[in-house]
Structures are given as structure tokens and as C-alpha cells.
Protein backbone atom coordinates (compact mmCIF):
# COMPACT_ATOMS: atom_id res chain seq x y z
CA UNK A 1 0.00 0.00 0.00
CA UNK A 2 1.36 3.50 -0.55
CA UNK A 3 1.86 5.87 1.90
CA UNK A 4 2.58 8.63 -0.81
CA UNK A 5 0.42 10.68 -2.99
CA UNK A 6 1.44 13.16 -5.38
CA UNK A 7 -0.84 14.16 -8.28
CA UNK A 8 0.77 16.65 -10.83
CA UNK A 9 -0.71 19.86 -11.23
CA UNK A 10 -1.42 18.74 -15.05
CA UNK A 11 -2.68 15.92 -14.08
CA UNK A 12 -5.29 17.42 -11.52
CA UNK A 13 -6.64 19.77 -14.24
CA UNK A 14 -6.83 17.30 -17.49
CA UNK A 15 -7.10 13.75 -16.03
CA UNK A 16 -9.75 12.06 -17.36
CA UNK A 17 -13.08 11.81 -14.70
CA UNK A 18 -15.36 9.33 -14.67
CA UNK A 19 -19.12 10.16 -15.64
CA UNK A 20 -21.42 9.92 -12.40
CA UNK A 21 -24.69 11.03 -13.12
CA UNK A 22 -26.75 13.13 -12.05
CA UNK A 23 -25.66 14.73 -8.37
CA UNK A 24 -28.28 13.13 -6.08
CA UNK A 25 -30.73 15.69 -4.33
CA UNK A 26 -30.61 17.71 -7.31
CA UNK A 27 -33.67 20.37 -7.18
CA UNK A 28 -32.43 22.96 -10.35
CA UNK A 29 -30.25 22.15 -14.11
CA UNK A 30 -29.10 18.50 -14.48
CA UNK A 31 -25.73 18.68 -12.28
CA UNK A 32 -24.03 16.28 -14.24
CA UNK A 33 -21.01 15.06 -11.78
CA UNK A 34 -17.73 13.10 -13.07
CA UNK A 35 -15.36 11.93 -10.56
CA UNK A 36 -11.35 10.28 -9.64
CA UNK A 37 -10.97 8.69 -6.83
CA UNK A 38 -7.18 9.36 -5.01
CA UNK A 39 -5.54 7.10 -2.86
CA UNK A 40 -8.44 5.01 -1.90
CA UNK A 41 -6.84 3.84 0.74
CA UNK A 42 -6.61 6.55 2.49
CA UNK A 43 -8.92 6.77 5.50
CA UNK A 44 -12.02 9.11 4.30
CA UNK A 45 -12.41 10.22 0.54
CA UNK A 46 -10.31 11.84 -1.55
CA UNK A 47 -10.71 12.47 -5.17
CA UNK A 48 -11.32 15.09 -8.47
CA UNK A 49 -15.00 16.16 -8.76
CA UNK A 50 -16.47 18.03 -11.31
CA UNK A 51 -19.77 19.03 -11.54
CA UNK A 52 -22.15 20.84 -14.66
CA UNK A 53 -24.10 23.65 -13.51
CA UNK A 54 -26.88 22.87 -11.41
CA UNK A 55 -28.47 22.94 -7.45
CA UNK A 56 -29.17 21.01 -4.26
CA UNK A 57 -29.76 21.56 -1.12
CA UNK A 58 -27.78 20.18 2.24
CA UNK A 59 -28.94 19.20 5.27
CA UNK A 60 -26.97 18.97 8.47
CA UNK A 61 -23.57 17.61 6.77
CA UNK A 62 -22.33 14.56 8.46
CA UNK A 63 -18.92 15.08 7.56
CA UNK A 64 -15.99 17.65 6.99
CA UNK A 65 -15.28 18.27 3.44
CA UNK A 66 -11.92 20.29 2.44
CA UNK A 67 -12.24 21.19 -1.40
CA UNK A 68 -10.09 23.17 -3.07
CA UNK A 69 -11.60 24.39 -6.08
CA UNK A 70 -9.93 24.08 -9.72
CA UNK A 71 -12.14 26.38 -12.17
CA UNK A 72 -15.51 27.39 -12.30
CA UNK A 73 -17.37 29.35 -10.50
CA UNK A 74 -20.69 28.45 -7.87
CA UNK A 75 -22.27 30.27 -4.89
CA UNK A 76 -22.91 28.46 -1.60
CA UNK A 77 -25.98 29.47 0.59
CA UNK A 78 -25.18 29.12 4.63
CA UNK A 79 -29.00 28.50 5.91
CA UNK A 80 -28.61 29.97 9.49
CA UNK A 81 -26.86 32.79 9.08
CA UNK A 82 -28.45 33.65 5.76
CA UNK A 83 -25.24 34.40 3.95
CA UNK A 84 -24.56 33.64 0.19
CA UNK A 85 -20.44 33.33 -0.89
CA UNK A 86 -19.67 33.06 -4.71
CA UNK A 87 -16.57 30.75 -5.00
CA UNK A 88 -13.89 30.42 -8.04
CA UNK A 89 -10.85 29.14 -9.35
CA UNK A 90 -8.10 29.57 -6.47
CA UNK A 91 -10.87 29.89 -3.45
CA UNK A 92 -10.73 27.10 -0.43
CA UNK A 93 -14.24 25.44 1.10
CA UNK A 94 -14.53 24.02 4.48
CA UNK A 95 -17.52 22.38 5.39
CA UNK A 96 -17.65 21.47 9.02
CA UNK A 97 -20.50 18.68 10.45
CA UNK A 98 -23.96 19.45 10.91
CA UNK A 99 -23.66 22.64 8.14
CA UNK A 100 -27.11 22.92 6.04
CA UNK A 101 -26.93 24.75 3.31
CA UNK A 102 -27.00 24.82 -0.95
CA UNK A 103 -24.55 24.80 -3.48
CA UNK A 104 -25.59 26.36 -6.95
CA UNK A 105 -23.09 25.73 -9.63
CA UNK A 106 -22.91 28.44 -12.27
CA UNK A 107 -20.41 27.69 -14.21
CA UNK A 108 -18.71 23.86 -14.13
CA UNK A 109 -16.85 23.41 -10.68
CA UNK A 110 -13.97 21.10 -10.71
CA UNK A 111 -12.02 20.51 -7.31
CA UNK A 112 -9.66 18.73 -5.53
CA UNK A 113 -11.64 17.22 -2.20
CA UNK A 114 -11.29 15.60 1.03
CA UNK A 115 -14.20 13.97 2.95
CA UNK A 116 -13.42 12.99 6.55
């Protein structure tokens, strides 16, 4: 088993993603989602997303997800305090347990993600 990952800058923006369908919970567009897995095993989830424009809601997250986003562009909704964040190319997301919110992708969103 390695104990090692390094994925190439390159290689995070081209590599090849595998077609997922439709993001589940999906309430606006047809989120089309393609994903690579990274070291699977590697305790958690860690992979390349990319996801078509599109919304859905989420309700009290279970988990922390780190994402650093590639390109595209989206705006996340925080439902308790009310407050809407557009994100980009460049920006960081942390999503701590137990936040409820939405994502809305605007443009197609590909990022570099850890689910723990």
C-alpha cells in the first residue's frame, strides 16, 4: 500500500473523470457530476470532482469536506446565518459537520476534495 500521494498539477486539471450522473438531491439544471478517486486507501475520501451547472440543497452535513476548487465558479448558501459566498478558481471550502446549506453551480466546478 502507498503511503505517498502526489498528483501533478497537469494531471489534476486534465485527467480524465469518470461520468457519475446526475448529483443526487438535485432540485435545479441537471448537475451532471464526473469523478477520480485518489488514494483510496486513504482513510475518508479523496478524489477530483467536477460538476455541470446545477443545485441542491444540504442538510446537516455529516462530515468535513476540504475542497479546493480548480475552475468554475458556484455560490454556496449558509441557511442559518443567511449568507450567500460566490466561489472560483483559487478559493478554499470548508464544510464542518452538521452545516445545512445549498450549493448552486454556475459555471462547471472542478475541485480537488477531502471527505473525513
Amino acid at each position: 500500500m502507498a503511503r505517498m500521494c502526489i498528483v501533478k498539477s497537469a494531471n489534476i486539471t486534465n485527467a480524465p473523470l469518470a461520468a457519475g450522473g446526475q448529483r443526487a438531491g438535485a432540485d435545479s439544471g441537471d448537475p451532471q457530476i464526473a469523478t477520480k478517486p485518489l488514494a483510496p486507501e486513504a482513510n475518508g475520501n479523496a478524489g477530483i470532482w467536477e460538476c455541470q451547472p446545477g443545485g441542491w440543497p444540504v442538510i446537516n452535513r455529516p462530515d468535513t469536506e476540504f475542497a479546493y476548487i480548480i475552475s468554475g465558479k458556484a455560490r454556496l448558501t449558509d441557511e442559518e446565518t443567511g449568507e450567500v459566498r460566490e466561489i472560483e478558481g483559487g478559493d478554499l471550502v470548508l464544510l464542518l459537520p452538521g452545516w445545512t446549506g445549498r450549493w448552486d453551480i454556475i459555471e462547471t466546478v472542478r475541485k480537488v476534495y477531502a471527505i473525513y
